[in-house]
N, C-alpha and C. Protein backbone atom coordinates (compact mmCIF):
# COMPACT_ATOMS: atom_id res chain seq x y z
N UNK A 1 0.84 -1.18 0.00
CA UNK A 1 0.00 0.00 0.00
C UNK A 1 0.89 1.25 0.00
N UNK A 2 0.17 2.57 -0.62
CA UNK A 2 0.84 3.67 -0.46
C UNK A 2 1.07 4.34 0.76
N UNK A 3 1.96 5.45 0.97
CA UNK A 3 1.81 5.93 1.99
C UNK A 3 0.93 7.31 1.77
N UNK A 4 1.20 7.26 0.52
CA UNK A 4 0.47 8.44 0.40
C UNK A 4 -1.12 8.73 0.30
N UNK A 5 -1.87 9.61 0.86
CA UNK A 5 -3.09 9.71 0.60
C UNK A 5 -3.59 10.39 -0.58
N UNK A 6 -4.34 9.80 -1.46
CA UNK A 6 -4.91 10.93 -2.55
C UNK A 6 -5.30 12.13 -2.17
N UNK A 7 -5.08 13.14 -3.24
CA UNK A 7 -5.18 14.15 -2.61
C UNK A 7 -6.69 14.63 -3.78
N UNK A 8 -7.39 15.46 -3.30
CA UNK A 8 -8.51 15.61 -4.34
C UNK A 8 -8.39 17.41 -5.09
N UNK A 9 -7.04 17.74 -4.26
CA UNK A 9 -6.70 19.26 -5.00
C UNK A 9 -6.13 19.16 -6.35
N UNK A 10 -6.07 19.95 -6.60
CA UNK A 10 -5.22 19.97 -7.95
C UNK A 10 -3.88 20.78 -7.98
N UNK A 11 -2.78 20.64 -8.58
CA UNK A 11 -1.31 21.36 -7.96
C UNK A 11 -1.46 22.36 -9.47
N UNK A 12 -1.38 23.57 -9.35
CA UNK A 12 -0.49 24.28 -10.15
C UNK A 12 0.41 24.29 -10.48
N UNK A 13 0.94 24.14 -12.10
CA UNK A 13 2.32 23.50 -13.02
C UNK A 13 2.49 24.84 -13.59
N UNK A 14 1.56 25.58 -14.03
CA UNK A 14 1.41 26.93 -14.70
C UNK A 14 2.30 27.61 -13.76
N UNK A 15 3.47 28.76 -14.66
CA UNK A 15 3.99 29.73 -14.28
C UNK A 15 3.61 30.80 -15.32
N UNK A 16 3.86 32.34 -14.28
CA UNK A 16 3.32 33.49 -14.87
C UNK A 16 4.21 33.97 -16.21
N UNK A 17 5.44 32.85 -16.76
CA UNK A 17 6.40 33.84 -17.39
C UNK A 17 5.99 34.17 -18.43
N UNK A 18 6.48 34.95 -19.21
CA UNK A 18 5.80 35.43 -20.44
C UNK A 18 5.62 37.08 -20.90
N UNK A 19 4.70 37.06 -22.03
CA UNK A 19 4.50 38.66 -21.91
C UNK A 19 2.64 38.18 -22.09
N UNK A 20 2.10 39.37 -21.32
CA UNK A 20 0.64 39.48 -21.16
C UNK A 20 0.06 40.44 -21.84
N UNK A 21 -0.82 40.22 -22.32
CA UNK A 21 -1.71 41.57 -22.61
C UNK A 21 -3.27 41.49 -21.30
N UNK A 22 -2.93 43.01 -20.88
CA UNK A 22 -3.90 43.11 -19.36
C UNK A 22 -5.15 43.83 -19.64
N UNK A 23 -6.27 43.49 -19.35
CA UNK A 23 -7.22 44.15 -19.31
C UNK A 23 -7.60 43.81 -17.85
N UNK A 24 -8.46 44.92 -17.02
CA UNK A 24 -9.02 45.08 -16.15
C UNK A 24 -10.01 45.78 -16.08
N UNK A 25 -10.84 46.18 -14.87
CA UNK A 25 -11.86 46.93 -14.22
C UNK A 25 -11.23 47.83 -13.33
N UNK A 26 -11.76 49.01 -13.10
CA UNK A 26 -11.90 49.80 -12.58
C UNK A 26 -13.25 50.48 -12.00
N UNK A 27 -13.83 50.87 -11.24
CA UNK A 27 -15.09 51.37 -10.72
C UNK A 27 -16.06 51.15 -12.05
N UNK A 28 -16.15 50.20 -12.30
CA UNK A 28 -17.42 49.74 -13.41
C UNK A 28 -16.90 49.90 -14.71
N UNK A 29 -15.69 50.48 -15.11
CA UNK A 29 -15.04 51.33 -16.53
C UNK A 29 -14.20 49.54 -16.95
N UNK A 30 -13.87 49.40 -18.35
CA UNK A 30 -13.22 48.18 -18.13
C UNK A 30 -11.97 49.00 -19.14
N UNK A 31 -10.69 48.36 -18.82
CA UNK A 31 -9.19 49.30 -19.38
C UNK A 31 -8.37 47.82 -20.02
N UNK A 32 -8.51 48.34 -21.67
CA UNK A 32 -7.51 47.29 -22.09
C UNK A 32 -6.05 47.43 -22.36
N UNK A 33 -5.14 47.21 -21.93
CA UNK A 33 -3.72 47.64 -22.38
C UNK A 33 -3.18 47.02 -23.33
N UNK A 34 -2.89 47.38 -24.59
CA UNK A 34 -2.25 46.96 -25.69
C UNK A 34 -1.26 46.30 -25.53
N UNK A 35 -0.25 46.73 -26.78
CA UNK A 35 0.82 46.32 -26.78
C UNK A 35 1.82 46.98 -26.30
N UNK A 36 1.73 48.34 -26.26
CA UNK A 36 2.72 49.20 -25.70
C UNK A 36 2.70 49.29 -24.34
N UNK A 37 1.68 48.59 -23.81
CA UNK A 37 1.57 48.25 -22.30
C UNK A 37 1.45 47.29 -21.72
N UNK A 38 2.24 46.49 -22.50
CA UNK A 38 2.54 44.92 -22.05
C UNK A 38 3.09 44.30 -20.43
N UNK A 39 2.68 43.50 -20.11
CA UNK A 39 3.33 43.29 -18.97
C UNK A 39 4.27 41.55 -19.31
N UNK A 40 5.53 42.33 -18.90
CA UNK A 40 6.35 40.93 -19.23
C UNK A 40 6.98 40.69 -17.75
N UNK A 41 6.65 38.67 -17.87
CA UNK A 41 7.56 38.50 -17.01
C UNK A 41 8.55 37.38 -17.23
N UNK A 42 9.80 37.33 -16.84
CA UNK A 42 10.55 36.62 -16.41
C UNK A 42 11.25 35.64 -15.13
N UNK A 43 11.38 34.68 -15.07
CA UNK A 43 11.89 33.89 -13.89
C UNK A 43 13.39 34.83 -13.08
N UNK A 44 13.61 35.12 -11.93
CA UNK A 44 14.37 35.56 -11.12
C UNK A 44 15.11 34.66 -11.08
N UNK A 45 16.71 34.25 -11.40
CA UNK A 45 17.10 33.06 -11.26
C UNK A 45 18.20 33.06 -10.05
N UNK A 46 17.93 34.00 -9.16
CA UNK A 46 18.30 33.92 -8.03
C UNK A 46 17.46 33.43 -6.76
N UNK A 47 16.19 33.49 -6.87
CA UNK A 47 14.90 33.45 -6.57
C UNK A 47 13.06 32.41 -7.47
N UNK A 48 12.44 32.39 -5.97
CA UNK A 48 11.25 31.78 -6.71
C UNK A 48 10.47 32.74 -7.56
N UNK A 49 10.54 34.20 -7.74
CA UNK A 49 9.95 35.30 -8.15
C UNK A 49 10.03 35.32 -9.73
N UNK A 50 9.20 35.97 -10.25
CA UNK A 50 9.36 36.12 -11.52
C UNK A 50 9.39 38.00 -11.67
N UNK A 51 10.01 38.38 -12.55
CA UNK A 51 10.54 39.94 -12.73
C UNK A 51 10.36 40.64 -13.26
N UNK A 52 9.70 41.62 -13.98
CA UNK A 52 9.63 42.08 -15.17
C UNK A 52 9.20 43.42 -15.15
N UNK A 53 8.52 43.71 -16.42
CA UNK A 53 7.91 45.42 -16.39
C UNK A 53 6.75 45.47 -16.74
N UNK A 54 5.61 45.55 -16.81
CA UNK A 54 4.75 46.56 -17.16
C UNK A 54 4.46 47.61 -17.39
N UNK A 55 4.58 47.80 -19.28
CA UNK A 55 4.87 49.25 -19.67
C UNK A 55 6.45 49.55 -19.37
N UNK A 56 6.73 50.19 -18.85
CA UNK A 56 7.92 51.04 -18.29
C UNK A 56 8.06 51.27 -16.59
N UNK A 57 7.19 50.60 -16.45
CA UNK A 57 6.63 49.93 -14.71
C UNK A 57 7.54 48.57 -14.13
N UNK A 58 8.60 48.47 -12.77
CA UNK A 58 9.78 47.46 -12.48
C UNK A 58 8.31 47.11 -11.85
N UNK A 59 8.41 45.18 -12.08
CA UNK A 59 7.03 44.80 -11.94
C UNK A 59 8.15 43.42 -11.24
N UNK A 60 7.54 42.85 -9.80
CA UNK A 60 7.55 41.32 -9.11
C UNK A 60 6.75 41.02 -8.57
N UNK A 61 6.72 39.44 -9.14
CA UNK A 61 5.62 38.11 -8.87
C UNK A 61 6.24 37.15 -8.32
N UNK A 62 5.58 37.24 -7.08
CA UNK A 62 5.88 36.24 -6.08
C UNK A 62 5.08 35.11 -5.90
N UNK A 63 5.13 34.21 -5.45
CA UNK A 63 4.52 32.71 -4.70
C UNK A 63 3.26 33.57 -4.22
N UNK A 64 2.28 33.19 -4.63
CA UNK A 64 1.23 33.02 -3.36
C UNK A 64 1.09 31.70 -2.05
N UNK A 65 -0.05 31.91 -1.84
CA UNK A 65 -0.33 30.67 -0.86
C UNK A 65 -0.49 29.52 -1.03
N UNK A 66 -1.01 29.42 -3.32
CA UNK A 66 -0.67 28.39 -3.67
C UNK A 66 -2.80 27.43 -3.65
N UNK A 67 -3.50 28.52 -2.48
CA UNK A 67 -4.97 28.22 -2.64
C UNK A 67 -5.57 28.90 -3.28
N UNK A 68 -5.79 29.78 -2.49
CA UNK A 68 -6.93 31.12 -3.19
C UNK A 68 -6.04 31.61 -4.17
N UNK A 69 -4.79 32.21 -3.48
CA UNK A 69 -3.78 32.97 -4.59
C UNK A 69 -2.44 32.10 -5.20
N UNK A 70 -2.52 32.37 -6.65
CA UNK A 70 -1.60 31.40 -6.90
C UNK A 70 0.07 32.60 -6.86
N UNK A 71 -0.16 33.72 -7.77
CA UNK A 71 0.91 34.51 -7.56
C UNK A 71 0.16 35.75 -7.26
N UNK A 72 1.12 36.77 -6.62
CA UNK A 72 0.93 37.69 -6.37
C UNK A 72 2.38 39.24 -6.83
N UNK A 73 1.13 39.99 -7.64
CA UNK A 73 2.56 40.67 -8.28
C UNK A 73 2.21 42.16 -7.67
N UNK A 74 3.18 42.67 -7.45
CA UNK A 74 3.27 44.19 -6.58
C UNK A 74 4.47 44.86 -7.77
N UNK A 75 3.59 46.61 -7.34
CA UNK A 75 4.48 47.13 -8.40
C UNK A 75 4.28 48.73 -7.52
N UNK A 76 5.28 49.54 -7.76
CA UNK A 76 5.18 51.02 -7.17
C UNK A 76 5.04 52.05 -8.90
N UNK A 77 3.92 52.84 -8.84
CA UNK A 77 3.91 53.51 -10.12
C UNK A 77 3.41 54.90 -9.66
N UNK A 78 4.04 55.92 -9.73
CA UNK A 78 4.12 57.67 -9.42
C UNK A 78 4.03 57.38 -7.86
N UNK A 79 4.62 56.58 -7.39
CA UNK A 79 4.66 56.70 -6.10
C UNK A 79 3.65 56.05 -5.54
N UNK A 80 2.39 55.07 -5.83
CA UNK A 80 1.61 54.24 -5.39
C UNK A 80 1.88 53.23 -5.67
N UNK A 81 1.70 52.17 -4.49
CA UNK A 81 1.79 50.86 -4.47
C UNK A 81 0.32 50.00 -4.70
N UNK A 82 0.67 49.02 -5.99
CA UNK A 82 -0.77 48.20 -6.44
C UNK A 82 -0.34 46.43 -6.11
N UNK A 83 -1.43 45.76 -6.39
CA UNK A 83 -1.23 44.58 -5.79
C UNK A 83 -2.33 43.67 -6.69
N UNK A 84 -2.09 43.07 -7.22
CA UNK A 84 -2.24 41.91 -7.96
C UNK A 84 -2.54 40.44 -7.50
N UNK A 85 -3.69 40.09 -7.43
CA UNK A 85 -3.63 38.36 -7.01
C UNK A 85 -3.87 37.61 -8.15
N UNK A 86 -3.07 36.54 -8.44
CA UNK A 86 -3.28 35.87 -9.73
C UNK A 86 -4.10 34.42 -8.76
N UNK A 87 -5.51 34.69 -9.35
CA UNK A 87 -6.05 33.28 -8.70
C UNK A 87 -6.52 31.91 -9.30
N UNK A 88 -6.35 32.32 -10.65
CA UNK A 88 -6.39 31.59 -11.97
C UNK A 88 -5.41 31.23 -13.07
N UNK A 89 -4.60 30.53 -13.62
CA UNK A 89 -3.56 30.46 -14.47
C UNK A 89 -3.34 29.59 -15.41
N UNK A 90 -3.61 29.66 -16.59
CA UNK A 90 -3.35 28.51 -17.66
C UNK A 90 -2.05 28.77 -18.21
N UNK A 91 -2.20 27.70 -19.50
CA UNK A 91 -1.32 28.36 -20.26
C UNK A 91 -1.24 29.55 -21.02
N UNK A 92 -2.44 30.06 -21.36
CA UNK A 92 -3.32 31.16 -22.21
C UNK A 92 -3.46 31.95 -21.52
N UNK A 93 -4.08 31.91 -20.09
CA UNK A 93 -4.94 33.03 -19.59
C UNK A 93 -4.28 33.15 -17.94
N UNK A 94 -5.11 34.32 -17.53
CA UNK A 94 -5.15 34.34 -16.01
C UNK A 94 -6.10 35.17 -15.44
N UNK A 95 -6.37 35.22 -13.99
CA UNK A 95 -7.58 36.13 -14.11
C UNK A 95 -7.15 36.30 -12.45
N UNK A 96 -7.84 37.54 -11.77
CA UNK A 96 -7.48 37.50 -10.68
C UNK A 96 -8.33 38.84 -10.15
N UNK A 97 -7.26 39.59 -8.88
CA UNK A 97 -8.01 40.52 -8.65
C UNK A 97 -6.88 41.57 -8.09
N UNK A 98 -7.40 43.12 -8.17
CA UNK A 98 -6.12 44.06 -7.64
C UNK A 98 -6.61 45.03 -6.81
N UNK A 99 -5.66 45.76 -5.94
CA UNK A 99 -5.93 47.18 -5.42
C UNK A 99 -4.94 48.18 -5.48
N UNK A 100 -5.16 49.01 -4.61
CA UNK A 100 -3.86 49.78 -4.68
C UNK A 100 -4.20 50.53 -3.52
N UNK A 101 -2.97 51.51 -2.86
CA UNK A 101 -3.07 51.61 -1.47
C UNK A 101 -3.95 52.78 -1.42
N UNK A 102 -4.50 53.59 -1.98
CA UNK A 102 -5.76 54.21 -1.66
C UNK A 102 -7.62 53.86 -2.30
N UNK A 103 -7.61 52.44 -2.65
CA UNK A 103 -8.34 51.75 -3.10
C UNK A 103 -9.11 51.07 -2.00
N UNK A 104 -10.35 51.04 -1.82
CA UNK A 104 -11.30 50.65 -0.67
C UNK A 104 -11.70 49.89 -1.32
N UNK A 105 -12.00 49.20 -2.54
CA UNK A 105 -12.25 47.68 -2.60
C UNK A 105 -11.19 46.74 -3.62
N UNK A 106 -11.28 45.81 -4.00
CA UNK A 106 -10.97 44.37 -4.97
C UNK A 106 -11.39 45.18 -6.08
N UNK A 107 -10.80 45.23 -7.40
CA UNK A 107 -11.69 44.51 -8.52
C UNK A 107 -10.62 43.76 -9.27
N UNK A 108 -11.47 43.65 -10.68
CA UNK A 108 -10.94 42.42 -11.50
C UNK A 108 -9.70 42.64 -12.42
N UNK A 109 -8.99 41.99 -12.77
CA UNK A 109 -8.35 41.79 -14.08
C UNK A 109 -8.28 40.38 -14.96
N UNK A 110 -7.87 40.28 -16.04
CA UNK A 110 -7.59 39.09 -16.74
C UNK A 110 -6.56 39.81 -17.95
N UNK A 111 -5.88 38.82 -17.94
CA UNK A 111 -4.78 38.48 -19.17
C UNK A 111 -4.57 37.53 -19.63
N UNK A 112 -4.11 37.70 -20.92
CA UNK A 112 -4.05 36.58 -21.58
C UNK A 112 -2.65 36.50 -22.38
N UNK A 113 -2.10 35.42 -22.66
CA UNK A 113 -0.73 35.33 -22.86
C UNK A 113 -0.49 35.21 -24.54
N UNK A 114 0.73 36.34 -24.70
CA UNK A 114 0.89 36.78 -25.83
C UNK A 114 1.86 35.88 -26.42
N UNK A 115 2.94 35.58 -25.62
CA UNK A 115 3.90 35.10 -25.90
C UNK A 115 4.53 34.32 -24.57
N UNK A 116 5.25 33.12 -24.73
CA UNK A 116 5.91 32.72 -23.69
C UNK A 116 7.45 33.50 -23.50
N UNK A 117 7.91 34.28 -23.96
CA UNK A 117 9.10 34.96 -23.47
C UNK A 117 8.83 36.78 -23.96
């Protein structure tokens, strides 16, 4: 017999690397970012993080908890800090939710993957 017990979760294999094209929400408005506002990321190969930019934005994605959140990417832009939960991740897509530090609720984003590098 095993020692192991089945497990009935499912493990995330999906990583964020790549370049994205982002659309989100904002207070009911929905914002698509092209191409000139790509968000790319790369693996940290010093680290579990992945690295990159958005736009002209120094952009890192970290580990989530791996349940609710799979990554979580933080970025500082004119001096505000935003926050990103990736709670969904294929190979294609992702979907999640963000704020930023004068933001009183969640809302949405999704991206979808342009390219793997």
């Amino acid at each position: 017999t095993s020692a192991c017990s089945p497990v009935s979760e499912s493990i995330n294999v999906q990583i964020p690397e790549g370049t994205w094209g982002v659309t989100e929400t904002y207070q009911g408005a929905v914002y698509d970012y092209g191409a000139d506002r790509a968000l790319r990321l790369h693996r940290d190969p010093e680290s579990f993080n992945f690295v990159g930019t958005w736009g002209n934005t120094l952009v890192t994605c970290c580990p989530g908890d791996g349940r609710s959140t799979l990554y979580v990417l933080e970025f500082l832009e004119a001096g505000v800090a935003y926050r990103y939960e990736i709670t969904t991740l294929t190979a294609q897509k992702m979907t999640g939710r963000w704020t930023f530090q004068y933001g009183t609720r969640w809302e949405t984003f999704e991206a979808t993957r342009v390219a793997f590098r």
